[in-house]
Protein backbone atom coordinates (compact mmCIF):
# COMPACT_ATOMS: atom_id res chain seq x y z
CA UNK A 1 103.42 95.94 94.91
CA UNK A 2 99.88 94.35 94.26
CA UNK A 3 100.23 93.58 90.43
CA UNK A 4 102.00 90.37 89.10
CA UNK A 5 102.63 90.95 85.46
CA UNK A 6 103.55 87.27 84.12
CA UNK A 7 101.74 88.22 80.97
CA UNK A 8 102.68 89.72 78.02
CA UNK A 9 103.17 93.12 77.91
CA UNK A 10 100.42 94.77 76.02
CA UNK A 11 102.93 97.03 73.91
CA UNK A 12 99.90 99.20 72.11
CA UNK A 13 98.49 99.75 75.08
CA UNK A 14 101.82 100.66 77.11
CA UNK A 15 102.70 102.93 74.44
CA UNK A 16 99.80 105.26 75.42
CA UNK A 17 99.96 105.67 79.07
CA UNK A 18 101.21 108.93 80.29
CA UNK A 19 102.93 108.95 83.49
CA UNK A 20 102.77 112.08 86.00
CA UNK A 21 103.32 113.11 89.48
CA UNK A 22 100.99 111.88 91.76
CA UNK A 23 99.11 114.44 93.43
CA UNK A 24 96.82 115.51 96.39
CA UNK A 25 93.93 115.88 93.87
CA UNK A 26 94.32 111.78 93.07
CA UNK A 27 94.40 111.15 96.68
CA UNK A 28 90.94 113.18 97.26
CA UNK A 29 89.60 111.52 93.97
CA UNK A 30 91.05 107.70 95.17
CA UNK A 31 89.56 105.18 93.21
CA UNK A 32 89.37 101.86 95.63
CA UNK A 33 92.23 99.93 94.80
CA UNK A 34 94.39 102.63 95.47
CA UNK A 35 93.20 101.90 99.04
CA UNK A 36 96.03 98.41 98.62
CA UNK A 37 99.18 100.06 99.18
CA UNK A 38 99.76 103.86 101.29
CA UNK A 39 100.18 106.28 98.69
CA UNK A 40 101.17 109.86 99.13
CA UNK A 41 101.83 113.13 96.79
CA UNK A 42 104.96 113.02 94.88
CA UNK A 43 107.86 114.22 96.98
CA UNK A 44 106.17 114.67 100.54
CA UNK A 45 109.37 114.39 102.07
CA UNK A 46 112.35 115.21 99.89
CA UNK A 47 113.59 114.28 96.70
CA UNK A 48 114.20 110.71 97.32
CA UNK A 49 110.35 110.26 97.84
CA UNK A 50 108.61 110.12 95.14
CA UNK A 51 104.87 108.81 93.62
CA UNK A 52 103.54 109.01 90.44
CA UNK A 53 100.69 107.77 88.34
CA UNK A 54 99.66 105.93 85.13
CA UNK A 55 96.97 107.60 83.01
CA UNK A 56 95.52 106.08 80.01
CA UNK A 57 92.40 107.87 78.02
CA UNK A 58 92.14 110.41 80.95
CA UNK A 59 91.75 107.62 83.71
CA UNK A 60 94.15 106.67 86.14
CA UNK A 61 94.90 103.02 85.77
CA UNK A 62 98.29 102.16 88.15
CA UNK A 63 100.25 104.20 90.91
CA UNK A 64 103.47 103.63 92.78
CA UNK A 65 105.58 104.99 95.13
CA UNK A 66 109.38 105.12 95.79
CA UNK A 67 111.36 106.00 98.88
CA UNK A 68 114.13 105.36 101.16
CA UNK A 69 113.60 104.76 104.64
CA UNK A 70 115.25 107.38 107.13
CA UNK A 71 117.44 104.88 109.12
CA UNK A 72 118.63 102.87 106.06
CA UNK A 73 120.94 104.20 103.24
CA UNK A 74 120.93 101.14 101.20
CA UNK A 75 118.05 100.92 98.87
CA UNK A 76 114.34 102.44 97.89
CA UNK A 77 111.19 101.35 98.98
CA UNK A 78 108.99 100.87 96.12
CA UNK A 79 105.19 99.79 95.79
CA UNK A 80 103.00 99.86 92.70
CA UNK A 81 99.04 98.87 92.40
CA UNK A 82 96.93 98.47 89.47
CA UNK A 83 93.51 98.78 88.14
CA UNK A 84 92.31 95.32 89.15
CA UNK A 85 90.61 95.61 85.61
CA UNK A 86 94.05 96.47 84.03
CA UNK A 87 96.22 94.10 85.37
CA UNK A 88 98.46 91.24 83.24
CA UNK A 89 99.37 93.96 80.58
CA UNK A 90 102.50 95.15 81.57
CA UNK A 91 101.45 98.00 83.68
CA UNK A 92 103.23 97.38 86.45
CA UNK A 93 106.10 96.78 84.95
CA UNK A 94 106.03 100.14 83.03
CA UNK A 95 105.04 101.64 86.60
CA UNK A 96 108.28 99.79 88.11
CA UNK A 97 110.39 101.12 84.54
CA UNK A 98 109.30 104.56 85.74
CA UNK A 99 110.23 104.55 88.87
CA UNK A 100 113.49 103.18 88.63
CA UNK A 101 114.16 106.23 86.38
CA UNK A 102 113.09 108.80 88.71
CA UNK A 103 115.56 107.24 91.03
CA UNK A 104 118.23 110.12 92.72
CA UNK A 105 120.37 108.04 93.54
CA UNK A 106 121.93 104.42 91.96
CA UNK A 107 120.98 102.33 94.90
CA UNK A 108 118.54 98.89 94.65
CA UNK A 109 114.72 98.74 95.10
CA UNK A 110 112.83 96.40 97.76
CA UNK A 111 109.64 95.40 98.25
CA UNK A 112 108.15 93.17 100.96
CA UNK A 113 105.21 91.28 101.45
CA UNK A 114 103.57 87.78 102.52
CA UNK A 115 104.86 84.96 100.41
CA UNK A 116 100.96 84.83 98.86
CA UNK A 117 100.44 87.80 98.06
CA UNK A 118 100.92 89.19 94.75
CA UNK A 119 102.76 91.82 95.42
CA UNK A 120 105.76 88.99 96.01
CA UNK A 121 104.50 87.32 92.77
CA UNK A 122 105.00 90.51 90.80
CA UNK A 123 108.45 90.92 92.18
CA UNK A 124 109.49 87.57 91.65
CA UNK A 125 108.02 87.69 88.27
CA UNK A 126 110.44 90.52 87.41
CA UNK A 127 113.76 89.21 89.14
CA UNK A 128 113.80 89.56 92.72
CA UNK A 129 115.70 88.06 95.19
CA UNK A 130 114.94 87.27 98.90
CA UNK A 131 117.25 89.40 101.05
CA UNK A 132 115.64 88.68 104.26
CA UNK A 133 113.05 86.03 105.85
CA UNK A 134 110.36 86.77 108.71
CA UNK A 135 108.83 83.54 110.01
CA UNK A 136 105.52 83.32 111.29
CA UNK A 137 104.40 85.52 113.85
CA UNK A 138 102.05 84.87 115.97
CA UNK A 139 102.88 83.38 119.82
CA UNK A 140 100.86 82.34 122.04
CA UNK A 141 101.07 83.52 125.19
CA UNK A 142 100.01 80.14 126.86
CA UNK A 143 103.11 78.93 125.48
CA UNK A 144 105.93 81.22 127.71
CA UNK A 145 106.42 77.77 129.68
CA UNK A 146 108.63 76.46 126.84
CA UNK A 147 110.84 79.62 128.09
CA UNK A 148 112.82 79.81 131.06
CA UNK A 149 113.42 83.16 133.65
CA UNK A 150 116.68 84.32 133.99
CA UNK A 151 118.16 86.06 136.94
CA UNK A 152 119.64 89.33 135.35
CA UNK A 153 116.44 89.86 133.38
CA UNK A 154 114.64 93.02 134.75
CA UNK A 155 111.67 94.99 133.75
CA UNK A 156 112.73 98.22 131.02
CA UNK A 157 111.07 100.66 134.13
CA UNK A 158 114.03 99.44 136.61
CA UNK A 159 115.94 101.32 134.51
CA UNK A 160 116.51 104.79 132.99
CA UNK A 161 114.72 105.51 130.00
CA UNK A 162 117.87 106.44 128.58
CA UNK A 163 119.65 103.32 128.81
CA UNK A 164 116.67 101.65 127.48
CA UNK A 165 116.74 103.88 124.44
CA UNK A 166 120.32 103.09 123.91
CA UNK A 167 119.89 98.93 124.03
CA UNK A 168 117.39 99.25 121.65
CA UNK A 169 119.31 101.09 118.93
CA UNK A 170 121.79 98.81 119.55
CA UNK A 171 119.98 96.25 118.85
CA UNK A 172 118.89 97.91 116.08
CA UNK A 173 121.59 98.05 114.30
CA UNK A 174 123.74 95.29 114.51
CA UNK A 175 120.80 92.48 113.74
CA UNK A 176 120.69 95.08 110.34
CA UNK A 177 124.17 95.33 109.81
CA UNK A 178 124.90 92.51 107.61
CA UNK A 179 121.87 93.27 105.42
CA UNK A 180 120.39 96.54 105.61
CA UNK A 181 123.03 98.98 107.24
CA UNK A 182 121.56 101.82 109.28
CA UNK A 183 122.12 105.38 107.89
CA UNK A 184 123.77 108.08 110.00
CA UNK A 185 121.04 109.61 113.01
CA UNK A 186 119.50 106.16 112.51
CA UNK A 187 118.99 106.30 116.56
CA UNK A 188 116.59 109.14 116.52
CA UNK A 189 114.35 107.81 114.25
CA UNK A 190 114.47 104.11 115.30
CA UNK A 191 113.72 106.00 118.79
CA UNK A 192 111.19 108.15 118.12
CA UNK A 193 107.67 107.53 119.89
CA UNK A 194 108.82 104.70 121.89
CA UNK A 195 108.25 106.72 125.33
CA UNK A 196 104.57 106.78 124.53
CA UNK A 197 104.91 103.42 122.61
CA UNK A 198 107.23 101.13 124.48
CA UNK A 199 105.31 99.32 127.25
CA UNK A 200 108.61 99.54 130.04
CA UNK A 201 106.90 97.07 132.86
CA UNK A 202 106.11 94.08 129.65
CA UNK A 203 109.56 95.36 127.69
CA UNK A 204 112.84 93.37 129.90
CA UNK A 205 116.38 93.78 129.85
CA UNK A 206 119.12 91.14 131.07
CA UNK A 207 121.76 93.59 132.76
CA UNK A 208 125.28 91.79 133.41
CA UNK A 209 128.00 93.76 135.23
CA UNK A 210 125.92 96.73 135.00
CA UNK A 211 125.67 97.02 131.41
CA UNK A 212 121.85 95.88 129.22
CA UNK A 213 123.07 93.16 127.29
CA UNK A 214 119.59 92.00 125.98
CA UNK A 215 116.41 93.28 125.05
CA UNK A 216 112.74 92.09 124.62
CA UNK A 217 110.86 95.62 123.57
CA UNK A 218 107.56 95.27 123.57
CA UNK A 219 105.47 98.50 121.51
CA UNK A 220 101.62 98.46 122.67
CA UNK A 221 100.67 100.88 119.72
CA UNK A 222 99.08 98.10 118.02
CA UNK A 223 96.93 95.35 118.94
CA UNK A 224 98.07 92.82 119.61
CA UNK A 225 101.25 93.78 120.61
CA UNK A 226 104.40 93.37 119.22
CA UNK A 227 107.68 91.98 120.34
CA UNK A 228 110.88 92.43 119.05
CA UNK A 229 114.55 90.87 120.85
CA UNK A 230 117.90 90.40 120.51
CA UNK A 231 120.96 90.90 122.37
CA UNK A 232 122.39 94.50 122.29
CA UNK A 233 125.39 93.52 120.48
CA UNK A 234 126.45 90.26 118.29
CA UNK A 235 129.45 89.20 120.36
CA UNK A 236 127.29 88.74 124.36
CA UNK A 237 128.21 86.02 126.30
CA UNK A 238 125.39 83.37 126.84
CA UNK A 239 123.02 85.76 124.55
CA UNK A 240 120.53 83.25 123.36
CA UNK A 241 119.89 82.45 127.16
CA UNK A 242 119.49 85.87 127.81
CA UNK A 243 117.20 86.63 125.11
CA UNK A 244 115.18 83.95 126.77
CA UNK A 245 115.01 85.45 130.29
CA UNK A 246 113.65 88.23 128.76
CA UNK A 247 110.73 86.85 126.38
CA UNK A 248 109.82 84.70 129.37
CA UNK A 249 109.09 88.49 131.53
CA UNK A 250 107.64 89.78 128.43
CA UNK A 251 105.00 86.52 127.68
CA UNK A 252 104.66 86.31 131.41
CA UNK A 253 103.18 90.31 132.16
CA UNK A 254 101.51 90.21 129.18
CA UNK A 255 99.93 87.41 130.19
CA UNK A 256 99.25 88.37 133.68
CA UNK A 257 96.91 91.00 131.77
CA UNK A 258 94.82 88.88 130.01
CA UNK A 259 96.42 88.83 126.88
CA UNK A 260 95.85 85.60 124.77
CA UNK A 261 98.66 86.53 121.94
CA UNK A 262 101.07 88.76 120.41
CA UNK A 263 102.86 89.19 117.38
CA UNK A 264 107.11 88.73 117.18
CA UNK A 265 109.00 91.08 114.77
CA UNK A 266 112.42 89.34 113.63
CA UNK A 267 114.61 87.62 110.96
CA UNK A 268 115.98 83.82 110.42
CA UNK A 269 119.06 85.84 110.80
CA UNK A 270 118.88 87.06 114.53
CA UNK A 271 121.02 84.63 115.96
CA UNK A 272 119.98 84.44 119.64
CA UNK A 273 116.35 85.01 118.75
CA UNK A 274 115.18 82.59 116.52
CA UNK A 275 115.95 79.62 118.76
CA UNK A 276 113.59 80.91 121.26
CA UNK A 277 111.16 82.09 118.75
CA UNK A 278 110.62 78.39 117.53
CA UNK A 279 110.12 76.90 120.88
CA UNK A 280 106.91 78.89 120.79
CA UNK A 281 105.29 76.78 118.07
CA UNK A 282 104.63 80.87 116.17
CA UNK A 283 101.77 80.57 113.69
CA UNK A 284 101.01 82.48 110.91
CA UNK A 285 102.33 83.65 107.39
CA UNK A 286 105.78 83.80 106.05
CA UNK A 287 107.12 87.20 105.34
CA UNK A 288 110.24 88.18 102.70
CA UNK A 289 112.00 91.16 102.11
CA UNK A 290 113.11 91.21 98.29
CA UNK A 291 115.04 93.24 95.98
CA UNK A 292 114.06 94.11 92.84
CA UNK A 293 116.24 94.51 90.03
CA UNK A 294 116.47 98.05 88.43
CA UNK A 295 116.22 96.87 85.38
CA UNK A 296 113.10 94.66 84.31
């Protein structure tokens, strides 16, 4: 959402706007600021995806979007923008009104954004509350020395793909579990792409009698890349350690090729993560994940 509405509702002006599905003829005829959130036509995947717009004398002044993600049951997705002209006049709250309504099922909204962006001050200006934190981001790779090897850590490529696939949902789900439970099939989706996108000789696993334990999965469809880790279950012996071993293979190849940085995906609520995340002195932005009340 890109539209804090701390104003007063412009009630006259609300009154007149005429909400509709958004369609492929808005997308061809995109005004700019459309161009600040990803906007598609209404229901482009099933019924629990949905997009509309706000017209006012035949012009299109706000859009939105609503949908659930396919490996999480709990809540919608939503995102609104406004006319940059139109904004502080209650627009995106009668967007956000709208939306909730066309809700099929009774389950929260979320939103997520950097803490400076307005997007965060619309949602907190409406009643959200932070559900999740992502620190800053950025790691240097010059830094791995604050990390140290470990011994069962091996490269994703010593093993088979399929194991791999099945440490990473895994991991997956559990460091979700408290906060954002997966849906059923959530594997498949969390899975999908990662044989072209999952770089197997950066990407480590710590194996311990036989069994991946911990994870550093590192996706090279984006520049730079990113790194995501955590143990493949809450409950491993020695996991923070382990986690460690296998940052330290993943900063140390990527390294090795020239790379200067990359970019950590991860809560303040992985456990054996966030220790060794803050030994690498990450820079960057603060990131929350909020909910948004239905009712505003």
């Amino acid at each position: 959402m890109t539209t804090p509405d701390q104003g007063t509702p412009d009630g006259g002006l609300i009154r007149q706007v005429v909400f509709r599905p958004l369609t492929g003829d808005d997308l061809d005829a995109a005004p700019p600021w459309f161009a600040q959130i990803e906007l598609r036509a209404d229901r482009w995947r099933d019924a629990d995806t949905r997009a509309a717009v706000a017209v006012l004398d035949g012009e299109v002044v706000a859009a939105g979007v609503l949908f659930t993600s396919r490996a999480h049951v709990d809540r919608y997705w939503v995102d609104i923008v406004v006319d940059p002209a139109r904004r502080r006049r209650g627009l995106g709250r009668a967007m956000l009104a709208h939306l909730t309504a066309l809700r099929g099922r009774g389950i929260p909204l979320m939103t997520r954004g950097y803490v400076d962006e307005e997007r965060i001050a619309f949602a907190f200006a409406v009643g959200a509350r932070t559900i999740q934190i992502v620190p800053p981001s950025t790691v240097s790779t010059a830094g791995r020395d604050a990390l140290r090897p470990h011994p069962a850590v091996v490269p994703a490529a010593a093993l088979p793909f399929a194991q791999v696939l099945s440490a990473h949902a895994d991991m997956y789900e559990w460091i979700h579990r408290s906060w954002s439970p997966v849906s059923p099939g959530f594997a498949e989706v969390v899975n999908a792409g990662l044989d072209d996108e999952l770089d197997r000789q950066a990407s480590a696993v710590a194996v311990v009698d036989g069994r991946p334990v911990a994870l550093a999965a590192v996706y090279r469809d984006v520049d730079p890349p990113i790194v995501c880790a955590e143990t493949t279950r809450p409950d491993v012996a020695d996991g923070e350690r382990l986690v460690e071993g296998c940052l330290r293979h993943a900063l140390d190849t990527m390294a090795d090729r020239g790379a200067a940085r990359v970019e950590f995906d991860g809560h303040v609520s992985d456990p054996h993560l966030m220790p060794n995340w803050a030994k690498l002195a990450p820079s960057g932005r603060w990131f929350l994940l909020v909910e948004v009340p239905a009712e505003c």
